[in-house]
C-alpha atoms as a PDB file:
ATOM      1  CA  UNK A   1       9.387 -16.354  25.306  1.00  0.00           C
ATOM      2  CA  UNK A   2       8.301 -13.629  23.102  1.00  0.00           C
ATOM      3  CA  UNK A   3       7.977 -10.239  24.036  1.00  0.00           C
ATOM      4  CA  UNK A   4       5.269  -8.456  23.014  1.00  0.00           C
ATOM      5  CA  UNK A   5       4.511  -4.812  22.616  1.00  0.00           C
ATOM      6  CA  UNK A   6       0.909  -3.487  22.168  1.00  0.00           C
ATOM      7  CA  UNK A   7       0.631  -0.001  21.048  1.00  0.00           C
ATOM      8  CA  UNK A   8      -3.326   1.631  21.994  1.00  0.00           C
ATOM      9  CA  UNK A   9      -4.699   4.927  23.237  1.00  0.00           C
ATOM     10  CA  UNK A  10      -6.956   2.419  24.802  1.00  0.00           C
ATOM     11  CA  UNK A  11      -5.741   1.192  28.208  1.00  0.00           C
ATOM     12  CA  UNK A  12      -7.824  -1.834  28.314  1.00  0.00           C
ATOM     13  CA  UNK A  13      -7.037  -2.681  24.894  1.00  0.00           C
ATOM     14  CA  UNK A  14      -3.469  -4.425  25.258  1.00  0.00           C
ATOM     15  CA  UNK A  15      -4.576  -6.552  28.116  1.00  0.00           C
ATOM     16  CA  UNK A  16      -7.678  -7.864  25.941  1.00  0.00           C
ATOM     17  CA  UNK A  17      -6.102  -8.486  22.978  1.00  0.00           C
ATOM     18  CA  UNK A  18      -3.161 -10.167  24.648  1.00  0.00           C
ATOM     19  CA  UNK A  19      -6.004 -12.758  25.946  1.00  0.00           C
ATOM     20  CA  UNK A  20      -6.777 -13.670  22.576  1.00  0.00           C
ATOM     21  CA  UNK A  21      -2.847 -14.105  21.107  1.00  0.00           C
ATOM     22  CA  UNK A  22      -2.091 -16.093  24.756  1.00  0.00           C
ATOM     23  CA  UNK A  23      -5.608 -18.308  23.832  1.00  0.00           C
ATOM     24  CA  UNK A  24      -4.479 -18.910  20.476  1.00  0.00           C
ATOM     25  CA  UNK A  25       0.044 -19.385  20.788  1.00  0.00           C
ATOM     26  CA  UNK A  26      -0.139 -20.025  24.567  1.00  0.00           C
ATOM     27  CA  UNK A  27       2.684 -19.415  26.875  1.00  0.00           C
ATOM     28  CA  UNK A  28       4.839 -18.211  24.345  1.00  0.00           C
ATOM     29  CA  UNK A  29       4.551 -14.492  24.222  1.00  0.00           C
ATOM     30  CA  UNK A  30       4.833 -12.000  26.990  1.00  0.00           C
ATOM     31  CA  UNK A  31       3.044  -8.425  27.271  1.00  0.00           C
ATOM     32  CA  UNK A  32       5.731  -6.000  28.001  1.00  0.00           C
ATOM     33  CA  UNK A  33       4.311  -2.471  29.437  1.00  0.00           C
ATOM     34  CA  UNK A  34       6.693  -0.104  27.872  1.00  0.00           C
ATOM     35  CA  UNK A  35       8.615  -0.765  24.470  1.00  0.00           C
ATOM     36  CA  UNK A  36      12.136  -1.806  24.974  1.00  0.00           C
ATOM     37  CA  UNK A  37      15.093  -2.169  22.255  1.00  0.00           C
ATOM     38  CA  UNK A  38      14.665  -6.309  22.289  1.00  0.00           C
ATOM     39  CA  UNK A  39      10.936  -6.572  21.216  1.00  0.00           C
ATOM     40  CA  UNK A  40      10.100  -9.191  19.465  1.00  0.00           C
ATOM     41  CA  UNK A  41       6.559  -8.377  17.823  1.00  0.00           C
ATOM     42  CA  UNK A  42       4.811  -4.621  18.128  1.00  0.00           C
ATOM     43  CA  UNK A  43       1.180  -4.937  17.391  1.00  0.00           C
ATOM     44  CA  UNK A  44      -0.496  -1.487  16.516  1.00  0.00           C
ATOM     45  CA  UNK A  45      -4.245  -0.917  17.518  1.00  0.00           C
ATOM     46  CA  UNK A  46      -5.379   1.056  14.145  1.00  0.00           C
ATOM     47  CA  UNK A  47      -8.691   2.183  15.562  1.00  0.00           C
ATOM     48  CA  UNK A  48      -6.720   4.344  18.158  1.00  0.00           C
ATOM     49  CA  UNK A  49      -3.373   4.973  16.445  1.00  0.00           C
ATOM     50  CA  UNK A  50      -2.682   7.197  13.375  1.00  0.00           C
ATOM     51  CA  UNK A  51      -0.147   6.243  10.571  1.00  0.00           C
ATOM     52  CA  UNK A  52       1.545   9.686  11.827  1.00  0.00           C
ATOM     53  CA  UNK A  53       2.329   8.278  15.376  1.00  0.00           C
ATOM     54  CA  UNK A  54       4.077   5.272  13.821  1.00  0.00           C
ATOM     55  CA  UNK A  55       7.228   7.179  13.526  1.00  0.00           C
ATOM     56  CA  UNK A  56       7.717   6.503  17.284  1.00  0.00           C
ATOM     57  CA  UNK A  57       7.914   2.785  16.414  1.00  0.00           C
ATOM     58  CA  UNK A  58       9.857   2.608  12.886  1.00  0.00           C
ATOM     59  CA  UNK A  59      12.643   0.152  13.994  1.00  0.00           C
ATOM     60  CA  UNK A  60      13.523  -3.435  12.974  1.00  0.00           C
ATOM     61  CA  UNK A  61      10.920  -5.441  15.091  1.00  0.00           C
ATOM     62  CA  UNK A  62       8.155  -6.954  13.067  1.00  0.00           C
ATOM     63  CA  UNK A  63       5.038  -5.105  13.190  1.00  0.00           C
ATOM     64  CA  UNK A  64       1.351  -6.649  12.841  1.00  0.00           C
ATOM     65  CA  UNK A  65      -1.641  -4.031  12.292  1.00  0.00           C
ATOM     66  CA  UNK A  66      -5.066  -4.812  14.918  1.00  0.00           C
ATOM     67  CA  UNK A  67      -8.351  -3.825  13.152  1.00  0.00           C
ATOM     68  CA  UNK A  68     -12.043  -4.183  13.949  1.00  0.00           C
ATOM     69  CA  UNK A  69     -12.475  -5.303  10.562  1.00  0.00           C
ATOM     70  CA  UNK A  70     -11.071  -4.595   7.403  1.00  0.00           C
ATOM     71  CA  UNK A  71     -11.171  -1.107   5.412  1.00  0.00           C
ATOM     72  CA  UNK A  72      -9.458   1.287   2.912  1.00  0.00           C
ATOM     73  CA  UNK A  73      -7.583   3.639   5.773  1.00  0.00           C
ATOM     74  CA  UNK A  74      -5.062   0.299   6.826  1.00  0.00           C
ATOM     75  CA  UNK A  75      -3.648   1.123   3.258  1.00  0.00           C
ATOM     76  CA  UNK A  76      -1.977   4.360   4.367  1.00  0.00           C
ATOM     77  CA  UNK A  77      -0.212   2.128   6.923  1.00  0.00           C
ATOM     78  CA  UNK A  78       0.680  -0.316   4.936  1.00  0.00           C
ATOM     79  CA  UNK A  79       2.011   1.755   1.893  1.00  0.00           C
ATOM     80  CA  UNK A  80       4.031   4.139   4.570  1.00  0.00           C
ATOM     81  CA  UNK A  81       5.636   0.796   7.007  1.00  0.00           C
ATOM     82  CA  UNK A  82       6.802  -2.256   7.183  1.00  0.00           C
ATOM     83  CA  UNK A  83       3.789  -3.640   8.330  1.00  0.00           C
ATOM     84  CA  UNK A  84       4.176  -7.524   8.649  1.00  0.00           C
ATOM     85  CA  UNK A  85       0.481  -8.443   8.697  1.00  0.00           C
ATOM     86  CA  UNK A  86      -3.027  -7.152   9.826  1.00  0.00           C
ATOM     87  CA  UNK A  87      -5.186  -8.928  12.067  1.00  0.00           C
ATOM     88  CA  UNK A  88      -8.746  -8.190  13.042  1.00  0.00           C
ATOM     89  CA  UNK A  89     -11.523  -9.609  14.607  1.00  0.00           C
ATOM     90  CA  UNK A  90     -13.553 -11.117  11.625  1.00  0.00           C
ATOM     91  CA  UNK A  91     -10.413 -13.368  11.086  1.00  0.00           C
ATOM     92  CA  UNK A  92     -10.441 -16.974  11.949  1.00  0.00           C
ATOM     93  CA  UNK A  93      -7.904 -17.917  14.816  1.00  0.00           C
ATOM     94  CA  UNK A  94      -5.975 -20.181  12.254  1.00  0.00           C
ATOM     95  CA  UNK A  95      -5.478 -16.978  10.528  1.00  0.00           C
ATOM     96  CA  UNK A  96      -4.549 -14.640  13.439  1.00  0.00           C
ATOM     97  CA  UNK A  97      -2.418 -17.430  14.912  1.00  0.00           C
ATOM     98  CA  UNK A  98      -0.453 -17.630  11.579  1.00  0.00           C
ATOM     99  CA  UNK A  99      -0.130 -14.264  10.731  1.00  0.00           C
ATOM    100  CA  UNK A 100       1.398 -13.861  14.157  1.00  0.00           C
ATOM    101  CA  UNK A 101       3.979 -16.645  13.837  1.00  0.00           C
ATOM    102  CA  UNK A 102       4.836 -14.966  10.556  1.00  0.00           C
ATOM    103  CA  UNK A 103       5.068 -11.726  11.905  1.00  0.00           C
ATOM    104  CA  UNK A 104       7.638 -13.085  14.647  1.00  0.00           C
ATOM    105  CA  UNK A 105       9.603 -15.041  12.265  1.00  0.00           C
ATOM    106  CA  UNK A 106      10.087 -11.350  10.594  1.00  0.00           C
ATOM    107  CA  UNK A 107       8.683 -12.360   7.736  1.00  0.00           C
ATOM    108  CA  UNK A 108       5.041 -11.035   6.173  1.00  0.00           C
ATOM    109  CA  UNK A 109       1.749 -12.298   5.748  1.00  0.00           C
ATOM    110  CA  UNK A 110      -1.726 -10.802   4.455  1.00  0.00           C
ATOM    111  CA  UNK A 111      -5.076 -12.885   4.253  1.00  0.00           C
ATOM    112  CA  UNK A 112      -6.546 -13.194   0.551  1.00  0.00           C
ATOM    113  CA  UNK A 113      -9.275 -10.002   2.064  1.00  0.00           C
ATOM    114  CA  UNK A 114      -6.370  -8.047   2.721  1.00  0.00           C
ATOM    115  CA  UNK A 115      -4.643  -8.490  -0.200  1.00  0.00           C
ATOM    116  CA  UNK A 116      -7.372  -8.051  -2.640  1.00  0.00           C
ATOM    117  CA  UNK A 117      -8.434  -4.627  -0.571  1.00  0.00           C
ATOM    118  CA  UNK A 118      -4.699  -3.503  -1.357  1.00  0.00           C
ATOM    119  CA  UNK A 119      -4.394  -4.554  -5.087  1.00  0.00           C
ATOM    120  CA  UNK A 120      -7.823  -2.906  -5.805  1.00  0.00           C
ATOM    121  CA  UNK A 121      -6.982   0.071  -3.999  1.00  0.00           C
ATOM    122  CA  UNK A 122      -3.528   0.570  -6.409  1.00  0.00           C
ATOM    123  CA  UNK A 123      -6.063  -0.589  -9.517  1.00  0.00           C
ATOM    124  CA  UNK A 124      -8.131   1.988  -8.375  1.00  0.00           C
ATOM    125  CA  UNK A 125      -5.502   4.875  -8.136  1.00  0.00           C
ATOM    126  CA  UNK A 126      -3.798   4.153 -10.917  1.00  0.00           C
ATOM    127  CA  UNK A 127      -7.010   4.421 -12.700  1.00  0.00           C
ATOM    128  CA  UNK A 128      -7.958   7.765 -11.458  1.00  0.00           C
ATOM    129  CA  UNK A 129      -4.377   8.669 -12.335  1.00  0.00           C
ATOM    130  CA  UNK A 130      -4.905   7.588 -16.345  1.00  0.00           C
ATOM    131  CA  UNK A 131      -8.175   9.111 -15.785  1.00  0.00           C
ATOM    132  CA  UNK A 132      -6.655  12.641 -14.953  1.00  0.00           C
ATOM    133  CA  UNK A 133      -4.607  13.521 -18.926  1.00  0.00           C
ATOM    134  CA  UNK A 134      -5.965  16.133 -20.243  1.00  0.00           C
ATOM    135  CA  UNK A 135      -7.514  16.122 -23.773  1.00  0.00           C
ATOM    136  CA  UNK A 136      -4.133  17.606 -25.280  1.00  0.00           C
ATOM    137  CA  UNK A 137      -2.380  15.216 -23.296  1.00  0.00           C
ATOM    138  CA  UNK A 138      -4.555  12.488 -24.885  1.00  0.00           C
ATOM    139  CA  UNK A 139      -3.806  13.619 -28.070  1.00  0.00           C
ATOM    140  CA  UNK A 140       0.168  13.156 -27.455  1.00  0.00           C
ATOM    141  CA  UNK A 141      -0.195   9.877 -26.490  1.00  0.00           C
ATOM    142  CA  UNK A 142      -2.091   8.687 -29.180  1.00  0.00           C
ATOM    143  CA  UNK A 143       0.447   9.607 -31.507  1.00  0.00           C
ATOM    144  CA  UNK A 144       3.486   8.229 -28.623  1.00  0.00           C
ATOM    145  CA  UNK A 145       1.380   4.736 -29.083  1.00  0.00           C
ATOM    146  CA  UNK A 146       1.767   5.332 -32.936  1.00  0.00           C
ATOM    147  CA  UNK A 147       5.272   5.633 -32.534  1.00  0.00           C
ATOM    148  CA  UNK A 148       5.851   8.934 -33.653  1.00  0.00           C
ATOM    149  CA  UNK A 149       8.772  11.173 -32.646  1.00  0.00           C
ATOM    150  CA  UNK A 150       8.954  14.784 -31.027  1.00  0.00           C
ATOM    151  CA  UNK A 151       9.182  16.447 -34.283  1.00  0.00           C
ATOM    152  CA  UNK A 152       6.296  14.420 -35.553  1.00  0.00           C
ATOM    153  CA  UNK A 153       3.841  14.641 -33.059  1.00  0.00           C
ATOM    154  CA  UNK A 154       4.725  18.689 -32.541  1.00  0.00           C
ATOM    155  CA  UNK A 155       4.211  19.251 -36.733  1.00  0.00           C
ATOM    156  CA  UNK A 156       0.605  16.882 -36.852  1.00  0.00           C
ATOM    157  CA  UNK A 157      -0.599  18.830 -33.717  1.00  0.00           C
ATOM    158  CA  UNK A 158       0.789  22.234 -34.843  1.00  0.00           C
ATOM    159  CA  UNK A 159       2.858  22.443 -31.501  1.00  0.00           C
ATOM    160  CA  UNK A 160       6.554  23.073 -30.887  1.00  0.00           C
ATOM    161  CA  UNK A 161       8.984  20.159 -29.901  1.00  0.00           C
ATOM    162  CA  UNK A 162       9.879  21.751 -26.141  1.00  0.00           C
ATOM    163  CA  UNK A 163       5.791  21.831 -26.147  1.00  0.00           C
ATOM    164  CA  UNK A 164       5.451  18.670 -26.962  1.00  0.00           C
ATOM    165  CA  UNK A 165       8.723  17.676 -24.522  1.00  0.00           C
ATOM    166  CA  UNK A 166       6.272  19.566 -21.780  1.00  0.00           C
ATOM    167  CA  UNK A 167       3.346  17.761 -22.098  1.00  0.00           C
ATOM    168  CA  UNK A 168       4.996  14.155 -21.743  1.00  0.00           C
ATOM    169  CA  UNK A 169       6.949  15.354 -18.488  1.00  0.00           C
ATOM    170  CA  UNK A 170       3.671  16.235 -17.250  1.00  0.00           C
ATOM    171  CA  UNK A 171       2.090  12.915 -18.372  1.00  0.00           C
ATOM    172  CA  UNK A 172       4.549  11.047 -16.803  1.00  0.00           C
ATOM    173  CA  UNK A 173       4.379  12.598 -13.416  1.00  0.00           C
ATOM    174  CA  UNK A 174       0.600  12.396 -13.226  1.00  0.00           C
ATOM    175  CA  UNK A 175       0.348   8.897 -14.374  1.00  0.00           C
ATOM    176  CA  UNK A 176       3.588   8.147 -11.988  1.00  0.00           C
ATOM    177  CA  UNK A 177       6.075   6.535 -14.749  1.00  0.00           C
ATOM    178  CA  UNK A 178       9.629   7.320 -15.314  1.00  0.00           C
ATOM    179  CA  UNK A 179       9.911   5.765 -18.312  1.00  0.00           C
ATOM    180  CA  UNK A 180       7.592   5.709 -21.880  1.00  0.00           C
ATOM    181  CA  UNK A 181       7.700   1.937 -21.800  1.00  0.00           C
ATOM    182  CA  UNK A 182       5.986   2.167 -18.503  1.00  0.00           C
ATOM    183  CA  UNK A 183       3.904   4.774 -19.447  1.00  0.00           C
ATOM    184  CA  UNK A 184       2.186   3.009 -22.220  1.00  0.00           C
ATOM    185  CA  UNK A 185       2.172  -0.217 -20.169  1.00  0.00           C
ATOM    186  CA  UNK A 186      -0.124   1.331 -17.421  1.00  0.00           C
ATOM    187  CA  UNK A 187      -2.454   2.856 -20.262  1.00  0.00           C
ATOM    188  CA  UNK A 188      -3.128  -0.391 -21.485  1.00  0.00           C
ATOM    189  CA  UNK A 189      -3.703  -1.847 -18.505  1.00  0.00           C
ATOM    190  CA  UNK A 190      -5.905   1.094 -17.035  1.00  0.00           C
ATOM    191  CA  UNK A 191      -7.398   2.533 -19.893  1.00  0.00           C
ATOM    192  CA  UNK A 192      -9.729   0.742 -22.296  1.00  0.00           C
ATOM    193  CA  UNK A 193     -10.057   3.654 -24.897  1.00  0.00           C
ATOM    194  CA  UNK A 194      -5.535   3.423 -25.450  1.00  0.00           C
ATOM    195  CA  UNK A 195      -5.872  -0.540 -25.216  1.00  0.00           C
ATOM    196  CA  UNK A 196      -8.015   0.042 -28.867  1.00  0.00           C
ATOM    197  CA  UNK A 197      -5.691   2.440 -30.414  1.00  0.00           C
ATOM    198  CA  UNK A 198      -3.028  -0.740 -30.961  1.00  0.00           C
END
């Protein structure tokens, strides 16, 4: 048997959802009422539980995310945990069944929904981070793409070299990079207008 741990503001929550894992992977799980150091699964009830009160719960059992349907928030939870799968109520039981089995086998599993939502999410941010260098900025990476050095691009833009040095520290920690061959391969995946300049 598997012991199960449901985590809800809601009382009536565990008990119902419970139903629906014990309809769909029958007599093999058990609803424990308090969490105990040999869980085997710990589903979280998102509509009732922040990603702050996960902290409580940030051990080595396999956790499984419980939605109402799917949105942008269940991101924060799982970019912050170890979240082995999410499960909501639009998903087909063949899908809530196996994300479950995964789950217990400690191992991970998102639905193609779930995964899309995530990737376009990080497409999105990543965009808005390109999306934030400033026009001087700009201007330093155009002549970064052109492979020109410190000293170049500070004489063509009239700038010093520690200016220059500045301005692509601050470029890399907006955009998120830690090196320039990772800088310039996020511009030319996020930005259209540095794709042309090669």
């Amino acid at each position: 048997m598997k012991h199960v741990f449901i985590v809800s503001k809601n009382p009536s929550f565990p008990n119902y959802l419970f139903l629906i894992i014990d309809q769909l992977y029958p007599n093999n799980c058990v609803l424990e009422p308090e969490f105990k150091e040999n869980m085997d699964l710990i589903i979280i009830d998102s509509e009732t539980i922040t990603p702050n009160e996960l902290n409580a719960y940030d051990v080595d059992v396999p956790i499984v995310l419980f939605a109402f349907k799917l949105r942008p928030v269940l991101i924060q939870y799982t970019s912050r945990f170890d979240i082995n799968g999410v499960i909501t109520l639009s998903m087909e039981a063949e899908e809530i069944m196996k994300t479950i089995q995964i789950a217990l086998e400690k191992d991970i599993f998102y639905n193609e929904a779930m995964i899309s939502m995530i990737f376009s999410n990080k497409t999105n941010d990543s965009a808005e981070r390109v999306n934030s260098v400033t026009e001087r900025e700009s201007e330093i990476l155009v002549l970064m793409m052109k492979d020109q050095t410190n000293e170049e691009i500070a004489e063509n833009l009239n700038l010093s070299v520690r200016t220059v040095n500045a301005h692509k520290g601050n470029i890399m920690r907006k955009v998120g990079c830690k090196t320039t061959s990772g800088l310039i391969q996020i511009l030319l995946d996020y930005s259209p207008s540095f794709r042309n300049i090669l």
